[in-house]
C-alpha atoms as a PDB file:
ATOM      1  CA  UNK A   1       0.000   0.000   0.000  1.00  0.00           C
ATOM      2  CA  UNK A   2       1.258   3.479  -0.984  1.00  0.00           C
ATOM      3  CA  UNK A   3       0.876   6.674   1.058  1.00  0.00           C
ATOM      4  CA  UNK A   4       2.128   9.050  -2.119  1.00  0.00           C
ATOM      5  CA  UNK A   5       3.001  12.056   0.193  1.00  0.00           C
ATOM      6  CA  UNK A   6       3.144  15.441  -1.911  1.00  0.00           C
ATOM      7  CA  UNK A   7       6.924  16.732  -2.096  1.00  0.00           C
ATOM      8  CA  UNK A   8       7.457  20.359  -1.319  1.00  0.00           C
ATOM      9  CA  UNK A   9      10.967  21.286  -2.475  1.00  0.00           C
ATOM     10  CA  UNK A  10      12.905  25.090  -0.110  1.00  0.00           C
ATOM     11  CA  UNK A  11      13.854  27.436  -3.243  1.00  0.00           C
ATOM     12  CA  UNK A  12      17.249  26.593  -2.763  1.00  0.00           C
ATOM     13  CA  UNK A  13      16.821  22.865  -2.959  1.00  0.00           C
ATOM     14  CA  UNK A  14      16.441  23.143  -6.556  1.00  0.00           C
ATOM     15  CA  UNK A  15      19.621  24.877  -6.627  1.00  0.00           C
ATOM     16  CA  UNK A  16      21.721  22.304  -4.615  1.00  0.00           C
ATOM     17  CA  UNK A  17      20.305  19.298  -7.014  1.00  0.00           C
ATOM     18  CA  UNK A  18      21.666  21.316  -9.706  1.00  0.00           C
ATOM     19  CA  UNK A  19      25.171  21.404  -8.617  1.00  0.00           C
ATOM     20  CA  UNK A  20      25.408  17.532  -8.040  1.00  0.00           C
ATOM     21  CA  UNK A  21      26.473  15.573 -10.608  1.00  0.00           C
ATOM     22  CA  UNK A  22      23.940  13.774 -13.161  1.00  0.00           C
ATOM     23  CA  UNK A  23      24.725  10.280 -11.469  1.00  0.00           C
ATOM     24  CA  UNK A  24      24.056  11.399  -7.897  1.00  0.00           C
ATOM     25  CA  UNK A  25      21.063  13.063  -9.137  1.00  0.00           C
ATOM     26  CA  UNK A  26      19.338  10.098  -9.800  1.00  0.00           C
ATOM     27  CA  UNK A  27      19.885   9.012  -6.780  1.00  0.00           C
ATOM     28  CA  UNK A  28      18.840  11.305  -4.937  1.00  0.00           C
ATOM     29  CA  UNK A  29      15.302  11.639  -6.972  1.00  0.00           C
ATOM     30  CA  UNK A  30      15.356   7.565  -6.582  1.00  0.00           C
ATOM     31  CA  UNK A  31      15.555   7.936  -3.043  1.00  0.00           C
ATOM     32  CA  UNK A  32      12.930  10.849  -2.995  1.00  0.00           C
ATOM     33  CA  UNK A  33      10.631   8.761  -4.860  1.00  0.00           C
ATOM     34  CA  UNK A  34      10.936   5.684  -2.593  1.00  0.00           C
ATOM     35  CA  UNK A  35      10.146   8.387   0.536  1.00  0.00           C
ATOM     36  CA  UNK A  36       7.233   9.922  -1.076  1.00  0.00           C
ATOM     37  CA  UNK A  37       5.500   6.549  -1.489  1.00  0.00           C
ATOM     38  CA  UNK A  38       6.966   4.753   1.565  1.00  0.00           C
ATOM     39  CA  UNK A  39       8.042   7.563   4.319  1.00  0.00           C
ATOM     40  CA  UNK A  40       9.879   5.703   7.263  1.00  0.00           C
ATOM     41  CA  UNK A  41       9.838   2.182   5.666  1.00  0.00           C
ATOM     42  CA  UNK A  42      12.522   0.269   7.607  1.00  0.00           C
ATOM     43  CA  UNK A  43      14.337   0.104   4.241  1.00  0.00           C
ATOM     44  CA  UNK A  44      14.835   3.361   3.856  1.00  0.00           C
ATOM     45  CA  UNK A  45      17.955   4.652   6.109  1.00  0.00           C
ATOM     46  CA  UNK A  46      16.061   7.616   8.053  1.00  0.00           C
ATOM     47  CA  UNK A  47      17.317   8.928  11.779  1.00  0.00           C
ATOM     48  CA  UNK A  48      15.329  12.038  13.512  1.00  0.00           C
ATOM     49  CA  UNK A  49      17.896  15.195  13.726  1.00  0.00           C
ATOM     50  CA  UNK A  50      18.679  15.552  17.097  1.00  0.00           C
ATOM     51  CA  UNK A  51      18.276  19.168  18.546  1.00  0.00           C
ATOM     52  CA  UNK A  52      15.486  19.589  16.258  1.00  0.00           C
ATOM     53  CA  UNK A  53      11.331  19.269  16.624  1.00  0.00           C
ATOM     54  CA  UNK A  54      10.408  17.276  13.456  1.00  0.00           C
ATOM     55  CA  UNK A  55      13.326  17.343  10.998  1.00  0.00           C
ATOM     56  CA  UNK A  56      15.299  13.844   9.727  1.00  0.00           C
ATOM     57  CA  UNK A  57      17.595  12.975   7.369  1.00  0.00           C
ATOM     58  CA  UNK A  58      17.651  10.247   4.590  1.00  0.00           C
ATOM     59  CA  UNK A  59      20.734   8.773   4.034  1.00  0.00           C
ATOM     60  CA  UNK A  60      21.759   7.796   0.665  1.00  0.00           C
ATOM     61  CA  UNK A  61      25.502   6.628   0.401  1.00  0.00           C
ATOM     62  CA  UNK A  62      27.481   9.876   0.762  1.00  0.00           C
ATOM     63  CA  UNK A  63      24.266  11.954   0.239  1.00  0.00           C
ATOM     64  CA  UNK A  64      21.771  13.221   2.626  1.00  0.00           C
ATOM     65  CA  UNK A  65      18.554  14.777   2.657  1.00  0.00           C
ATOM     66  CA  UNK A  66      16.914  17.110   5.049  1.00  0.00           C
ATOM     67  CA  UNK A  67      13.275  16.963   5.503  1.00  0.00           C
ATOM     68  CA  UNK A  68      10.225  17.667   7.400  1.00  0.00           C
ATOM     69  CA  UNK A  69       6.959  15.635   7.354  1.00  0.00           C
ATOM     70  CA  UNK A  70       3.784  16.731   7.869  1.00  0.00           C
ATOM     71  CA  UNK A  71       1.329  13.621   8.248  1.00  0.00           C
ATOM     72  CA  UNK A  72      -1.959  15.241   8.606  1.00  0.00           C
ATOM     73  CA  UNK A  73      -1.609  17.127   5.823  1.00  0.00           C
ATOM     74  CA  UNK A  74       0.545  14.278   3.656  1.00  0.00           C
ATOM     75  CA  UNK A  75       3.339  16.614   2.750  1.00  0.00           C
ATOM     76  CA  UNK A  76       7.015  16.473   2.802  1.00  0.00           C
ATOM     77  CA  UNK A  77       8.974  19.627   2.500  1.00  0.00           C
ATOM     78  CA  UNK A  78      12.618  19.055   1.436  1.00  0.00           C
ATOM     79  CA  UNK A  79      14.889  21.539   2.994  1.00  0.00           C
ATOM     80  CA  UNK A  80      18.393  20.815   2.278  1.00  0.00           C
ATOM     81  CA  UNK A  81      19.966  17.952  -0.047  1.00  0.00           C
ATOM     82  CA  UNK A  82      23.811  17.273  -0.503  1.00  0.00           C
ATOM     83  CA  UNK A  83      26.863  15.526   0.357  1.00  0.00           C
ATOM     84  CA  UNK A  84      27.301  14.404   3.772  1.00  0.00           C
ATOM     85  CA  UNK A  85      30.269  17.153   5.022  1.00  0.00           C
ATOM     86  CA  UNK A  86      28.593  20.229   3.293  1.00  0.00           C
ATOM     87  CA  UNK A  87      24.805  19.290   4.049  1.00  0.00           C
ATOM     88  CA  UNK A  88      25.152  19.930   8.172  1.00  0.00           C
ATOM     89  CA  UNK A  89      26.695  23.082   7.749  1.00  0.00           C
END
């Protein structure tokens, strides 16, 4: 059974996907596509930000993504996407 949360992408998300290369592109809009259908499916490699309210990270190989889930209103906003040592900064 798919959920299909909406994706809601920061203005400067679309700006960091740009600067990646093509290959880690794809998987990083692989790995969005798997969360939209399936957020926090044990296959996916999620862990809550500590030190924040509702933020978490998806872990990709050296990538990471930043996000925020709202459940009632089936919405993920995607806040910051990038290799692991610039993403935390």
């Amino acid at each position: 059974m798919a959920y299909l949360f909406a994706l809601k992408f920061h203005s400067s998300t679309k700006k960091q996907l740009k600067k990646i290369p093509s290959q880690d592109q794809k998987k990083i809009l692989f790995a969005l596509q798997k969360l939209k259908q399936y957020p926090f499916t044990p296959n996916l490699n999620i862990k809550k930000l500590s030190g924040t309210k509702n933020f978490y990270r998806l872990h990709t190989g050296s990538l990471r993504i930043i996000f925020e889930p709202k459940h009632k209103e089936k919405i993920i906003y995607i806040w910051k996407l990038g290799y692991r040592q610039n993403i935390y900064q």
